[in-house]
Every structure is written in structure tokens, then in C-alpha cells.
PDB file of N, CA and C in Angstrom:
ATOM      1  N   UNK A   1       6.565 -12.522  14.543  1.00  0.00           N
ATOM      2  CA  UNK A   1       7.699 -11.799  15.054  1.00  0.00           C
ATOM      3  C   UNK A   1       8.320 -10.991  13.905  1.00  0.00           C
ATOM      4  N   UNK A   2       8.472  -9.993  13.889  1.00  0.00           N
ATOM      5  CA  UNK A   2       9.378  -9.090  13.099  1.00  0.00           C
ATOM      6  C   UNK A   2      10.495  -8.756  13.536  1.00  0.00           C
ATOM      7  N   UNK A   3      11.796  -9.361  12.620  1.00  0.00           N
ATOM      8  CA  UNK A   3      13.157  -9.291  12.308  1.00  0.00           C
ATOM      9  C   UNK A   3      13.658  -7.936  12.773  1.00  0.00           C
ATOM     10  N   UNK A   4      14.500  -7.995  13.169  1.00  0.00           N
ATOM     11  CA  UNK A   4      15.599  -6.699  14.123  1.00  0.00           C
ATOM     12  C   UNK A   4      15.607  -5.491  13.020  1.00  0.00           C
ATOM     13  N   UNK A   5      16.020  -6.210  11.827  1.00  0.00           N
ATOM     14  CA  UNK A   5      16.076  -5.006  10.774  1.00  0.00           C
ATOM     15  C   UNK A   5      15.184  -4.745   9.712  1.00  0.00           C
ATOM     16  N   UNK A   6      13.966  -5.159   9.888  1.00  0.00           N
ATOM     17  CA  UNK A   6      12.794  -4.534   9.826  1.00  0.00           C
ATOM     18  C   UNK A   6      12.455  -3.278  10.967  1.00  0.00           C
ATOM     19  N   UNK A   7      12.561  -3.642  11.945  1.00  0.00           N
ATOM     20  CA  UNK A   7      12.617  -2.673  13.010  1.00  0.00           C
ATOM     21  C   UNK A   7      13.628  -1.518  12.445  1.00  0.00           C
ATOM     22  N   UNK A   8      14.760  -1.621  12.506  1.00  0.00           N
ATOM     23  CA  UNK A   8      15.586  -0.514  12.090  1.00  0.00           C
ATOM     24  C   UNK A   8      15.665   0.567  10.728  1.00  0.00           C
ATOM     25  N   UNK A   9      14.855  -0.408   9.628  1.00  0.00           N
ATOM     26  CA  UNK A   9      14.320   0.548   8.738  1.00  0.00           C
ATOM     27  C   UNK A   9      12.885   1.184   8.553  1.00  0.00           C
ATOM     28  N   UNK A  10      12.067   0.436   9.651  1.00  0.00           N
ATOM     29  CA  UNK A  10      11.118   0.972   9.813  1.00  0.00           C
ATOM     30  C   UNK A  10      11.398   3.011  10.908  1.00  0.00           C
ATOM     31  N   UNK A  11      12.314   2.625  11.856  1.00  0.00           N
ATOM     32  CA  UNK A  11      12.408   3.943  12.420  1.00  0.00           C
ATOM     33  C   UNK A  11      13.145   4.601  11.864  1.00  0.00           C
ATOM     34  N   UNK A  12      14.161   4.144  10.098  1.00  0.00           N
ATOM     35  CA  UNK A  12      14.685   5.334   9.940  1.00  0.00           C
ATOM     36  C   UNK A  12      13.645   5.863   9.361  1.00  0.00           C
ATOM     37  N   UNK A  13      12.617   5.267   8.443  1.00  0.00           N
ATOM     38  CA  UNK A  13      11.757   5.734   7.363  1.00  0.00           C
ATOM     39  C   UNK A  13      10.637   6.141   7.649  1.00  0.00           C
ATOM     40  N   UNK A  14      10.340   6.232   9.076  1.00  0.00           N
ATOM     41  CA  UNK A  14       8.875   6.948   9.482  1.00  0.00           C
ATOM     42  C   UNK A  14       8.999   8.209  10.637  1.00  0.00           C
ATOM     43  N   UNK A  15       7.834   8.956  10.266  1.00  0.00           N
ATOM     44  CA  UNK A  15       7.942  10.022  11.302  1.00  0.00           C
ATOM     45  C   UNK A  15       7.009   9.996  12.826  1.00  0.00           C
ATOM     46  N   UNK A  16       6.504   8.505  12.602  1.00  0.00           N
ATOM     47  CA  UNK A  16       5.595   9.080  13.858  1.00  0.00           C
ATOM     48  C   UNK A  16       5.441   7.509  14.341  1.00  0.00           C
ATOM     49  N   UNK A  17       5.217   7.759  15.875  1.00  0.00           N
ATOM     50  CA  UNK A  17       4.625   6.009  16.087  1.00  0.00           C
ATOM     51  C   UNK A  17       3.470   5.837  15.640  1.00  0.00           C
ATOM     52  N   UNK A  18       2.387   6.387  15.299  1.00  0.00           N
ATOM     53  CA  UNK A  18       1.552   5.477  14.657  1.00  0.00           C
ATOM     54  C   UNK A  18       1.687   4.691  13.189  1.00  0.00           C
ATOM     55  N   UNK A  19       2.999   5.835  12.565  1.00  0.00           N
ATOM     56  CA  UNK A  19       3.186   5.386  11.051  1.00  0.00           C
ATOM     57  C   UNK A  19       4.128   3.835  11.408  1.00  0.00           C
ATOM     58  N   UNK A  20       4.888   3.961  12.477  1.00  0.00           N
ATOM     59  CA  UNK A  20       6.104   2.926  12.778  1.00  0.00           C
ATOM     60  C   UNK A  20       5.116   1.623  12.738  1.00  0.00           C
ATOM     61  N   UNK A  21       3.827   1.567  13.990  1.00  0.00           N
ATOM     62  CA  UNK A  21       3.136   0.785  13.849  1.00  0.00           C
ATOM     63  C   UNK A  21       2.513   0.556  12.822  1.00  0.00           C
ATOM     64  N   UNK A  22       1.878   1.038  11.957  1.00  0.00           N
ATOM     65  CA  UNK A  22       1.135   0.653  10.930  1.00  0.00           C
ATOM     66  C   UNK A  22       2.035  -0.337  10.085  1.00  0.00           C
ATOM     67  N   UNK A  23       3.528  -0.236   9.934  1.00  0.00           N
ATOM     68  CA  UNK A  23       4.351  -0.535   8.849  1.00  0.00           C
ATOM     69  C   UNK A  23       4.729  -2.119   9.758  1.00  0.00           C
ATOM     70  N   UNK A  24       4.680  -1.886  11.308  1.00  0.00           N
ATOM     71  CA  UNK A  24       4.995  -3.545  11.693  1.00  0.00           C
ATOM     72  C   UNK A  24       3.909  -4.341  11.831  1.00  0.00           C
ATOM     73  N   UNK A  25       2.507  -3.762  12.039  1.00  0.00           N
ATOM     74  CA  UNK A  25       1.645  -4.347  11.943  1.00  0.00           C
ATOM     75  C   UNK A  25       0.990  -5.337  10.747  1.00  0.00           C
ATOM     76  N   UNK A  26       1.224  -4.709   9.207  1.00  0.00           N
ATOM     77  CA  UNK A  26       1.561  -5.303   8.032  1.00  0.00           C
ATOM     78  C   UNK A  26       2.368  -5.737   7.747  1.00  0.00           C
ATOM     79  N   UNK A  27       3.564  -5.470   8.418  1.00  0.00           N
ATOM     80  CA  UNK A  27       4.760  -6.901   8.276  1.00  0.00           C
ATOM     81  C   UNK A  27       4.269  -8.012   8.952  1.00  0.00           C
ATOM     82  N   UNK A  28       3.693  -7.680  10.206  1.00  0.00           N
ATOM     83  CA  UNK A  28       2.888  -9.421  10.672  1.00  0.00           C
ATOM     84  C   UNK A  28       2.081 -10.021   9.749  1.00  0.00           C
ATOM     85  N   UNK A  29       1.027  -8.877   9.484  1.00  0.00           N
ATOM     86  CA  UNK A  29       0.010  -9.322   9.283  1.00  0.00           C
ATOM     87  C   UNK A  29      -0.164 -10.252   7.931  1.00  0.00           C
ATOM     88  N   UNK A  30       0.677  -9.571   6.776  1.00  0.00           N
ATOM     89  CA  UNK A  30       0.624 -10.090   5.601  1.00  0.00           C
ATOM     90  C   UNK A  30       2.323 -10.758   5.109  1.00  0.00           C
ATOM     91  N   UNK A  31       3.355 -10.505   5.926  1.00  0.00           N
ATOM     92  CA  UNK A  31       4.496 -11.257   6.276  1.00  0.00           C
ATOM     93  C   UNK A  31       5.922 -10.939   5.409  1.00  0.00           C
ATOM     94  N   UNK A  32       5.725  -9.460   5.180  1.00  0.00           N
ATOM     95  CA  UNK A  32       6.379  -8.985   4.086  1.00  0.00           C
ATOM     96  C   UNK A  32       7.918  -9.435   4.294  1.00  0.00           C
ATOM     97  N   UNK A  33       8.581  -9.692   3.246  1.00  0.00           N
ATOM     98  CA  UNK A  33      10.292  -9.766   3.750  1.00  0.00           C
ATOM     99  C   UNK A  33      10.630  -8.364   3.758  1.00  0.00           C
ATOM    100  N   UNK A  34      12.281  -8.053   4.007  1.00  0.00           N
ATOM    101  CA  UNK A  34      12.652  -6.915   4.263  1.00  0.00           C
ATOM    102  C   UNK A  34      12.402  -5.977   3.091  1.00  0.00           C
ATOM    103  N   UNK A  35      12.819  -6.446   1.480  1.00  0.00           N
ATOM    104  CA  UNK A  35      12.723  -5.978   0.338  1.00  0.00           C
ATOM    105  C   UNK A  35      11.357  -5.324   0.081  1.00  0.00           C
ATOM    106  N   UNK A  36      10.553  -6.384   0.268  1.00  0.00           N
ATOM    107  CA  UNK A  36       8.684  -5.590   0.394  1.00  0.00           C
ATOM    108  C   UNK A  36       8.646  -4.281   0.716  1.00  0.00           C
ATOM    109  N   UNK A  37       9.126  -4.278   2.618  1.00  0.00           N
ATOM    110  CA  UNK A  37       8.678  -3.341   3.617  1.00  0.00           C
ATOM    111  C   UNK A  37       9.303  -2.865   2.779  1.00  0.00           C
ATOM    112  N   UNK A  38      10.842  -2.116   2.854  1.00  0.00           N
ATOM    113  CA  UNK A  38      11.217  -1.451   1.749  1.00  0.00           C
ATOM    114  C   UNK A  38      10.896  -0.357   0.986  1.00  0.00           C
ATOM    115  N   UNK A  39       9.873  -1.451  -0.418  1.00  0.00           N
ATOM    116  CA  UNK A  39       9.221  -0.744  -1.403  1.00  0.00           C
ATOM    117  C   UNK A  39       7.984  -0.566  -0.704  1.00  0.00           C
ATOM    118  N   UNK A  40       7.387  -0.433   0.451  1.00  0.00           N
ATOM    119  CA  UNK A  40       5.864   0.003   1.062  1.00  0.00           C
ATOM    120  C   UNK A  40       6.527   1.169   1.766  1.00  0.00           C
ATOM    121  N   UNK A  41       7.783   1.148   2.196  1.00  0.00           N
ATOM    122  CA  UNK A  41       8.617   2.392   2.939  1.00  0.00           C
ATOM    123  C   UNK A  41       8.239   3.441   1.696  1.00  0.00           C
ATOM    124  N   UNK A  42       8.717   3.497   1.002  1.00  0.00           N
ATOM    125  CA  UNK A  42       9.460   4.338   0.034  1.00  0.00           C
ATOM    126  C   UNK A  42       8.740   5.019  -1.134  1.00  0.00           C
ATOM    127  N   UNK A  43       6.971   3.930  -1.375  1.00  0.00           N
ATOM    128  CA  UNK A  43       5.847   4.120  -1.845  1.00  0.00           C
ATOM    129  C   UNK A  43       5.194   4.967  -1.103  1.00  0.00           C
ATOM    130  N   UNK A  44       5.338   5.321   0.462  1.00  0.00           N
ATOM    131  CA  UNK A  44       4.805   5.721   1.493  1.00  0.00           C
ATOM    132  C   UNK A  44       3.064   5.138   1.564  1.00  0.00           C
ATOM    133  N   UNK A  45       3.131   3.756   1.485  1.00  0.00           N
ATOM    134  CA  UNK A  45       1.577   3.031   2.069  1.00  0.00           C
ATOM    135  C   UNK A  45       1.243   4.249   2.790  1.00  0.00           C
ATOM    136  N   UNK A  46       1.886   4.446   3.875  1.00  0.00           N
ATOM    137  CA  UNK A  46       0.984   4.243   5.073  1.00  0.00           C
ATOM    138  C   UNK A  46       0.050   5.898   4.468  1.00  0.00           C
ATOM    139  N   UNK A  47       0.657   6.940   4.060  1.00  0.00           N
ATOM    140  CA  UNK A  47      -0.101   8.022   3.355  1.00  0.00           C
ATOM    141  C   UNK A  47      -1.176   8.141   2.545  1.00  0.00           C
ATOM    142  N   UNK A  48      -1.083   6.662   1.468  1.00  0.00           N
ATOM    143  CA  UNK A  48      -1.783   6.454   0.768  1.00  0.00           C
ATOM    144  C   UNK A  48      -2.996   5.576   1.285  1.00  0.00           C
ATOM    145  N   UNK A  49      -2.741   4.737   2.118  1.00  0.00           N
ATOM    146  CA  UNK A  49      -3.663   3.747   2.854  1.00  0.00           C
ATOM    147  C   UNK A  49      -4.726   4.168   2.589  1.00  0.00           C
ATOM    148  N   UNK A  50      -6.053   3.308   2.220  1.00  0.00           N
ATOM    149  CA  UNK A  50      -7.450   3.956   2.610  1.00  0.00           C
ATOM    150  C   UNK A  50      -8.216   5.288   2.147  1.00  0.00           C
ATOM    151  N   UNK A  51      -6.924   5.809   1.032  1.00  0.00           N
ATOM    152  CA  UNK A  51      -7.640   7.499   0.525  1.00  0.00           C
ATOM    153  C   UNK A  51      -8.444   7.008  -0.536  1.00  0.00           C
ATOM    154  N   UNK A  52      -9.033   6.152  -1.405  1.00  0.00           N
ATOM    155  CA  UNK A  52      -9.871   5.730  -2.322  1.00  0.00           C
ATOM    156  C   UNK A  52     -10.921   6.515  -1.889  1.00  0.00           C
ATOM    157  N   UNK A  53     -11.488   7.335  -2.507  1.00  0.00           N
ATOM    158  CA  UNK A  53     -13.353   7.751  -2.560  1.00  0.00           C
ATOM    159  C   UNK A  53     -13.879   7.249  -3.132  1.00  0.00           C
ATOM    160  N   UNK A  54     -15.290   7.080  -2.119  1.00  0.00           N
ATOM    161  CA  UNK A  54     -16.310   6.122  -1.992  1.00  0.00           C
ATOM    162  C   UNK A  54     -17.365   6.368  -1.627  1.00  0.00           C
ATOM    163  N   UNK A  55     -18.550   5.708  -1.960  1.00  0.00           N
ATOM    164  CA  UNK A  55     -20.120   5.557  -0.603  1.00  0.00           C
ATOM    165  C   UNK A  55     -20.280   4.992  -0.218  1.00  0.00           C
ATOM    166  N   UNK A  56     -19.321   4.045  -0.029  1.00  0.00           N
ATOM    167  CA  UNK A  56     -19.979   2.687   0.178  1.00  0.00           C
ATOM    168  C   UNK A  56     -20.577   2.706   1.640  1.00  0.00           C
ATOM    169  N   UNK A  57     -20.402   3.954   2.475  1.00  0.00           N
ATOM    170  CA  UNK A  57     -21.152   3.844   4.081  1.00  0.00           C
ATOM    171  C   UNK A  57     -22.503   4.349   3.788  1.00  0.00           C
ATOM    172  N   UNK A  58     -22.401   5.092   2.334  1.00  0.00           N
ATOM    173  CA  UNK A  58     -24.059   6.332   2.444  1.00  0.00           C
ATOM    174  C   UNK A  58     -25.085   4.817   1.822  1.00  0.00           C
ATOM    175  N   UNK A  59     -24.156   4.064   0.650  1.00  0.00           N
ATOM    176  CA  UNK A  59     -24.829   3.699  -0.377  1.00  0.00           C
ATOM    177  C   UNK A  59     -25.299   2.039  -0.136  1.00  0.00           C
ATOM    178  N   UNK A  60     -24.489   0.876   1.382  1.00  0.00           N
ATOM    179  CA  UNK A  60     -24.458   0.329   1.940  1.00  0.00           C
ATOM    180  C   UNK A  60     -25.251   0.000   3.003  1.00  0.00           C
ATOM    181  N   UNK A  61     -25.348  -1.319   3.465  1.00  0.00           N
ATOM    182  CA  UNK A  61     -25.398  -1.664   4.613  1.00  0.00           C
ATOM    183  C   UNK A  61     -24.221  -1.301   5.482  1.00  0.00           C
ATOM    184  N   UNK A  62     -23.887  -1.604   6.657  1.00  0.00           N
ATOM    185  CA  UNK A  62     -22.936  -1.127   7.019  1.00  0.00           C
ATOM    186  C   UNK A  62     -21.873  -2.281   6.754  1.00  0.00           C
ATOM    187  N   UNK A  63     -22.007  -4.060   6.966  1.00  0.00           N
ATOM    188  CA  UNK A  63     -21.050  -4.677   6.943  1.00  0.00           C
ATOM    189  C   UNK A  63     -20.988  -5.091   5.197  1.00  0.00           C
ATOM    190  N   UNK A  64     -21.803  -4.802   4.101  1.00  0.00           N
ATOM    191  CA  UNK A  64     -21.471  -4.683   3.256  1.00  0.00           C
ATOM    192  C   UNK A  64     -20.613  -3.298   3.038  1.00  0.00           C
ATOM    193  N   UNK A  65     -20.793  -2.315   3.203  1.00  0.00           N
ATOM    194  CA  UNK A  65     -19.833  -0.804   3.409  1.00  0.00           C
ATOM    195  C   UNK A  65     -18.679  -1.046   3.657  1.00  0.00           C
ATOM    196  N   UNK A  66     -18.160  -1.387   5.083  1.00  0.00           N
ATOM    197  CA  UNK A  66     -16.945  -2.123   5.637  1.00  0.00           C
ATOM    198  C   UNK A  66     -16.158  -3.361   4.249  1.00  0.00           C
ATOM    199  N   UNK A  67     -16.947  -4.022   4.291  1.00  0.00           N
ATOM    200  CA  UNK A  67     -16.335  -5.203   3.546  1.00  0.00           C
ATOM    201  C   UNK A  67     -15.876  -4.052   1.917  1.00  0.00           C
ATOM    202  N   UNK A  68     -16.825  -3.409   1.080  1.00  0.00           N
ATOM    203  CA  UNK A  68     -16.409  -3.306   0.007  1.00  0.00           C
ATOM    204  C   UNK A  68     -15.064  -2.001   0.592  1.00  0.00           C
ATOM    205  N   UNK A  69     -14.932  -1.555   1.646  1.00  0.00           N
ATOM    206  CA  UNK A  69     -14.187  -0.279   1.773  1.00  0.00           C
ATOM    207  C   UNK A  69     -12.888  -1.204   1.892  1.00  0.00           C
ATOM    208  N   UNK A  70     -12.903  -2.196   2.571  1.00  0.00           N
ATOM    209  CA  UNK A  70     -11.483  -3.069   3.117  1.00  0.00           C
ATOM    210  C   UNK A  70     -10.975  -3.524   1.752  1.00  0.00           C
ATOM    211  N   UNK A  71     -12.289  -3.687   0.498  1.00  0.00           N
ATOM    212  CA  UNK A  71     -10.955  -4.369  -0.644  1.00  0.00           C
ATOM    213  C   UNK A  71     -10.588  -2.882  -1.125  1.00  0.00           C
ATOM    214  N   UNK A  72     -10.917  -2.016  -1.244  1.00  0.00           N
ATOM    215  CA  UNK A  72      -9.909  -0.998  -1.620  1.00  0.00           C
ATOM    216  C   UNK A  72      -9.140  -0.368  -0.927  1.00  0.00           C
ATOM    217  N   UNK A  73      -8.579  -1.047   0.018  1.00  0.00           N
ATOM    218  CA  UNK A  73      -7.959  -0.166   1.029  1.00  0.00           C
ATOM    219  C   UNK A  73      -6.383   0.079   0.899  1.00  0.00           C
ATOM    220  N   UNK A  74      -6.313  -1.313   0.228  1.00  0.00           N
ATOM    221  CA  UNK A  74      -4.119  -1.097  -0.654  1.00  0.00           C
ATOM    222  C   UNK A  74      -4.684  -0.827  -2.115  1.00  0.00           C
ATOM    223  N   UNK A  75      -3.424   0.372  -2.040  1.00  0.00           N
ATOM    224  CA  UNK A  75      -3.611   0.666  -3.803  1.00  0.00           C
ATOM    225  C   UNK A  75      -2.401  -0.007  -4.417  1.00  0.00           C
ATOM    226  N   UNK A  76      -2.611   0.421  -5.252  1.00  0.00           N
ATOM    227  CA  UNK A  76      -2.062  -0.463  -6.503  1.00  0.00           C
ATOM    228  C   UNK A  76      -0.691  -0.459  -6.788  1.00  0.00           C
ATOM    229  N   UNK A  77       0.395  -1.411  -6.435  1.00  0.00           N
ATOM    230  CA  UNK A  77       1.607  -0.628  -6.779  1.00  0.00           C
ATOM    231  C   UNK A  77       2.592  -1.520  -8.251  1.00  0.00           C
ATOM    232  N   UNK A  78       2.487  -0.139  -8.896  1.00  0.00           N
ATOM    233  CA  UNK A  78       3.000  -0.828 -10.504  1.00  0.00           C
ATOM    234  C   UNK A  78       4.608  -0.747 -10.625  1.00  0.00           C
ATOM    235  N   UNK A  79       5.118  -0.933  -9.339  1.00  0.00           N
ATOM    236  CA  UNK A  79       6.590  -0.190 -10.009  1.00  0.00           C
ATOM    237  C   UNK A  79       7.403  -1.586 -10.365  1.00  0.00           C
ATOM    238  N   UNK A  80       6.993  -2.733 -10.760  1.00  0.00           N
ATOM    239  CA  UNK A  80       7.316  -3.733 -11.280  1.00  0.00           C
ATOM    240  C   UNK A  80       7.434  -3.335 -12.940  1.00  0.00           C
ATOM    241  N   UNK A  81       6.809  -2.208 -13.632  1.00  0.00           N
ATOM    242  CA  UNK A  81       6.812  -1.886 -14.874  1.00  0.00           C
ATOM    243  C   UNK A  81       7.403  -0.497 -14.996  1.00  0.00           C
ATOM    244  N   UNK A  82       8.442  -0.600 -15.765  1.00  0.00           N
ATOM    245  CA  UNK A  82       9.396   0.700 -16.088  1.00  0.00           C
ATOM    246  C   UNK A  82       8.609   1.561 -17.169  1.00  0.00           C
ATOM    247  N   UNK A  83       8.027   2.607 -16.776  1.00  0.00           N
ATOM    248  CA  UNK A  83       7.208   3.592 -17.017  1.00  0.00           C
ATOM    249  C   UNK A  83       8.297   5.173 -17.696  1.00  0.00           C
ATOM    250  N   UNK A  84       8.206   5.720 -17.799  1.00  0.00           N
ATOM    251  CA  UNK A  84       8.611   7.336 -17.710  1.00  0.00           C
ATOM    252  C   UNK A  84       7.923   7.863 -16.552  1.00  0.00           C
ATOM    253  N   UNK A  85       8.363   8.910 -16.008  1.00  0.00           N
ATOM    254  CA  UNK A  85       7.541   9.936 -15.049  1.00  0.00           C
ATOM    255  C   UNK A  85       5.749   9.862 -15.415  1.00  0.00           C
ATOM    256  N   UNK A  86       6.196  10.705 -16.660  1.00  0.00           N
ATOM    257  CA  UNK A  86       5.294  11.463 -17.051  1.00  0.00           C
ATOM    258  C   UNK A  86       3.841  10.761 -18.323  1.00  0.00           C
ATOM    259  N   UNK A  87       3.848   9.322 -18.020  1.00  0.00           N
ATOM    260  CA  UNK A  87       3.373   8.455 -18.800  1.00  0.00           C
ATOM    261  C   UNK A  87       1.764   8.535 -18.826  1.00  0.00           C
ATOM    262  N   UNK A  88       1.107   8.479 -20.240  1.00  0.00           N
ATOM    263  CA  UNK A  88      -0.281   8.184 -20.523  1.00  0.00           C
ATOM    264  C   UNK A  88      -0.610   7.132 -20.080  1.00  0.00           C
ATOM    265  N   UNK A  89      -1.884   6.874 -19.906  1.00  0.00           N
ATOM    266  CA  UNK A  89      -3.066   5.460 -19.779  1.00  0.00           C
ATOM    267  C   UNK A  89      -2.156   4.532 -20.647  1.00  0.00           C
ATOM    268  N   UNK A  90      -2.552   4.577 -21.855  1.00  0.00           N
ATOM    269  CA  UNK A  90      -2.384   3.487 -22.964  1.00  0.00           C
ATOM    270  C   UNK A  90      -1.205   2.803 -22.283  1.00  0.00           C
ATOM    271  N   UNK A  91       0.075   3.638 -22.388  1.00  0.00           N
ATOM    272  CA  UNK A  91       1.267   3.098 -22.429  1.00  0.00           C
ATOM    273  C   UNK A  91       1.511   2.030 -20.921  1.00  0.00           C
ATOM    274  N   UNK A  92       0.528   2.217 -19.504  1.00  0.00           N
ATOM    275  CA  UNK A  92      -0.068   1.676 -18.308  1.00  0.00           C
ATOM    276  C   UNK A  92      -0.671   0.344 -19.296  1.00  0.00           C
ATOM    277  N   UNK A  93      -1.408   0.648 -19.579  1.00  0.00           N
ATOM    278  CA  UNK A  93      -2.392  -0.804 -19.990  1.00  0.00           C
ATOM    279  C   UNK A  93      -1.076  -1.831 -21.172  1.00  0.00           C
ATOM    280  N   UNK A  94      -0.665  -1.041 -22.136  1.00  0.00           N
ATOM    281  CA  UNK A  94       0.263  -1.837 -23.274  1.00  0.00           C
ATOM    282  C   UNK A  94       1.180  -2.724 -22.269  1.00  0.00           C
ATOM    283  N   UNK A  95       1.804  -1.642 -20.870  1.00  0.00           N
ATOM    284  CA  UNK A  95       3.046  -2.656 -20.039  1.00  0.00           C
ATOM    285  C   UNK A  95       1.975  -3.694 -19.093  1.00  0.00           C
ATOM    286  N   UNK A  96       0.766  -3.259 -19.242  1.00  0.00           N
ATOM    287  CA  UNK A  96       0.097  -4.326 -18.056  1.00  0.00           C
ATOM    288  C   UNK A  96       0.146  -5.746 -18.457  1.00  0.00           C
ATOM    289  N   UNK A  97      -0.513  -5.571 -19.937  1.00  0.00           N
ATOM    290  CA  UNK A  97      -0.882  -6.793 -20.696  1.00  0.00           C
ATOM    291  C   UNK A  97       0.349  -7.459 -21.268  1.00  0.00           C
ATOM    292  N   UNK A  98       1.386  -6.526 -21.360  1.00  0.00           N
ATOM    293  CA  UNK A  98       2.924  -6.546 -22.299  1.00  0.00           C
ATOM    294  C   UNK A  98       2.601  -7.099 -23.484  1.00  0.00           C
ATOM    295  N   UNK A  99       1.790  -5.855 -23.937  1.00  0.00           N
ATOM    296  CA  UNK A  99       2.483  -6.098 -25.306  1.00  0.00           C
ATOM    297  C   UNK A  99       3.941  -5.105 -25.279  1.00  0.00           C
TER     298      UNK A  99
END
């Protein structure tokens, strides 16, 4: 079940019902609290969802294809590490490991 106000920031923050669904469907599915949805609002998941390039359909079986396409299908979200805008690699890897 998803909370009343999950619902309510889901329709201020999306433009379409399929985006509305996508955003309650991963609140079931993986059980986000409100704070999560939130930062998946505001990251805009649902845009990013699934754009990884790949072969895995040319270069695959098909349920090996499927399977390796599904682990890249959420990207990566670093905003747990205070970056600059405009930040190099290195300075990504130095906050990953913290030094």
C-alpha cells in the first residue's frame, strides 16, 4: 500500500500517468519511504531508467540479455557525496573511498 502522501508528491512531481505509475510502482516494489521517493522525484529516475547502452540482446541469449539488462537498469545515485557541479573522476573516486 502506498501512503496518501506519497500519492500527493508523486502528482505534484510528474507529468504523465505513466511517469505517476512508474514512481508508485517502485514505491511498492522496493518500499521506498517518503524521503527516498523524494530524492528519485527530483533525480528524475523515471528519465533516466534503463538508458545504459548495451548488447546484451545482439551479444546474448535472450534470458541471459534480459537478466544482464535488469542489473543495469537503476543508475547510480551519488548525491550522498558533496561534489562541486563541475567535478573530475579522481575527486568521484577520492569521496567514494573517502579519503
Amino acid at each position: 500500500m502506498v501512503p496518501w502522501r506519497h500519492h500527493v508528491e508523486i502528482m505534484r512531481h510528474t507529468q504523465s500517468p505513466e511517469e505517476a505509475l512508474f514512481y508508485i510502482t517502485k514505491t511498492v516494489e522496493e518500499g521506498w519511504s517518503r524521503s527516498t521517493l523524494l530524492v528519485k522525484l527530483k533525480s528524475d529516475l523515471y528519465s533516466r531508467q534503463g538508458h545504459a547502452l548495451n548488447n546484451f540482446a545482439r551479444a546474448l541469449p535472450t534470458t541471459q540479455g534480459d537478466l544482464a539488462g535488469e542489473m543495469l537498469k537503476d543508475p547510480y545515485n551519488f548525491d550522498f557525496i558533496a561534489l562541486r557541479d563541475k567535478y573530475v573522476e579522481r575527486e568521484l573516486e577520492d569521496a567514494l573511498i573517502g579519503v
